[in-house]
Protein backbone atom coordinates (compact mmCIF):
# COMPACT_ATOMS: atom_id res chain seq x y z
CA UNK A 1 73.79 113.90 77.16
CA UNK A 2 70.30 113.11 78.48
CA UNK A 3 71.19 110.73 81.00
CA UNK A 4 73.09 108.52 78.86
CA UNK A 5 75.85 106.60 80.05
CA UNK A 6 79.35 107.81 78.63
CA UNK A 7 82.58 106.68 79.42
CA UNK A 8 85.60 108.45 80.83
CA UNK A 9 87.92 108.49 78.46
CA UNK A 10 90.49 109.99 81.08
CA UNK A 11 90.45 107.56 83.52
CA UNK A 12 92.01 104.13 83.73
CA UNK A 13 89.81 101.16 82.39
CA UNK A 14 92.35 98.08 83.85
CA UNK A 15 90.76 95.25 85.41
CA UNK A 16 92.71 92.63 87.09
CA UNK A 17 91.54 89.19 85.72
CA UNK A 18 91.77 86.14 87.49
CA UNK A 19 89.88 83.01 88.94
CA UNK A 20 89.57 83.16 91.91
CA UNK A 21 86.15 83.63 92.71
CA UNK A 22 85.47 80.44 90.32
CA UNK A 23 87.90 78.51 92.42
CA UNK A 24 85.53 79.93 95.36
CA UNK A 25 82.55 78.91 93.88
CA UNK A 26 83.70 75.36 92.72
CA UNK A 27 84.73 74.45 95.63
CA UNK A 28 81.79 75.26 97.61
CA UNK A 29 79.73 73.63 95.09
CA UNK A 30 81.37 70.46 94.90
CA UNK A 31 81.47 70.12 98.86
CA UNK A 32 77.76 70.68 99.42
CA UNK A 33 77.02 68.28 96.74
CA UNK A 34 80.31 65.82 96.77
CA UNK A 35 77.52 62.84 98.56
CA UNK A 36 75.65 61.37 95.68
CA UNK A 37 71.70 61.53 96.18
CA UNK A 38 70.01 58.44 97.67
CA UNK A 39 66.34 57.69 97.08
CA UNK A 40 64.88 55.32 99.07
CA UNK A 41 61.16 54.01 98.55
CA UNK A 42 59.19 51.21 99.00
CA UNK A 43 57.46 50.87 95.83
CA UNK A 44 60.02 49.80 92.95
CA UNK A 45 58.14 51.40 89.81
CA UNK A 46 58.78 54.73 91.49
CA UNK A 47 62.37 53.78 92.62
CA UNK A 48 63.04 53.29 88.62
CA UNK A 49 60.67 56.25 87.76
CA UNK A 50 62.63 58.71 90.17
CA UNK A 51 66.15 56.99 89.65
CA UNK A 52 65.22 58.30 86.25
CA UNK A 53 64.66 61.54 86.79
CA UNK A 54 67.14 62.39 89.18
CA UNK A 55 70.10 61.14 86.71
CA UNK A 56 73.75 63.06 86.46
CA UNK A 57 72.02 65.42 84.09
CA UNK A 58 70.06 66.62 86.89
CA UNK A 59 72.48 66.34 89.19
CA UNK A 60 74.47 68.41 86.62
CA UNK A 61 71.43 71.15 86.42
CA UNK A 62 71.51 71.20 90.39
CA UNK A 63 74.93 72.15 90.68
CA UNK A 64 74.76 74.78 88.03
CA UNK A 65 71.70 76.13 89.84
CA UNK A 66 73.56 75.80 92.92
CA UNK A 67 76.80 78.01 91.52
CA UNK A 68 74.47 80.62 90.26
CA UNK A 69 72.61 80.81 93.67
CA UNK A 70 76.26 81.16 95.50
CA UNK A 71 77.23 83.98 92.75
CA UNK A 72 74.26 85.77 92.69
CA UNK A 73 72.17 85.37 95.86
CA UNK A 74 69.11 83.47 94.63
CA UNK A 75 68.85 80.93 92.18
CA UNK A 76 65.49 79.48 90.31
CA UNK A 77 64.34 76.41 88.82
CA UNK A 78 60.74 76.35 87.65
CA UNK A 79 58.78 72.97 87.43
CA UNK A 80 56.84 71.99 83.92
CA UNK A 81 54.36 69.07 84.41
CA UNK A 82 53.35 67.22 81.50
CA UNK A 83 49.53 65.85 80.72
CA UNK A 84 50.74 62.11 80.93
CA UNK A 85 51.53 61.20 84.05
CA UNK A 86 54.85 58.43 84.04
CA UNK A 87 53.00 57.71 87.65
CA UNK A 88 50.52 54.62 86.91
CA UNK A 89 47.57 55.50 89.78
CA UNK A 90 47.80 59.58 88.55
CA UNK A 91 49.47 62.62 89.24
């Protein structure tokens, strides 16, 4: 064998499928983020800029992250920054 994993062919494989964890899941992830996000800033270029950025496809990416966090314990999003700047006094 040599450590390798091998199945027991005289045992029962039956798993009992259903949702309910998903339901779980869902549910907690749509309560924590059911209030939509609210940016408030004086300066209206970055108002537009970050309006931008935090659109429903982020707010899409947050809730997966969020889902996998609840499922598996952590979650992780890593930040790229680009060489242009959108920000007009630098970033």
């Amino acid at each position: 064998m040599g450590g390798a994993l091998v199945e027991a062919t005289n045992l029962a494989n039956n798993k009992i499928v259903h949702g309910f964890l998903r339901k779980l899941v869902d549910q907690k992830a749509g309560y924590l983020l059911s209030k939509e996000m609210s940016i408030q800033i004086k300066n209206k270029v970055y108002d537009e800029l970050l309006t931008g950025i935090f659109d429903k496809g982020f707010k899409r990416l947050l809730k997966n992250l969020l889902k996998e966090s609840i499922k598996k314990g952590c979650a992780w999003l890593h930040v790229y920054l680009r060489r242009e700047c959108p920000f007009s006094d630098g970033c």
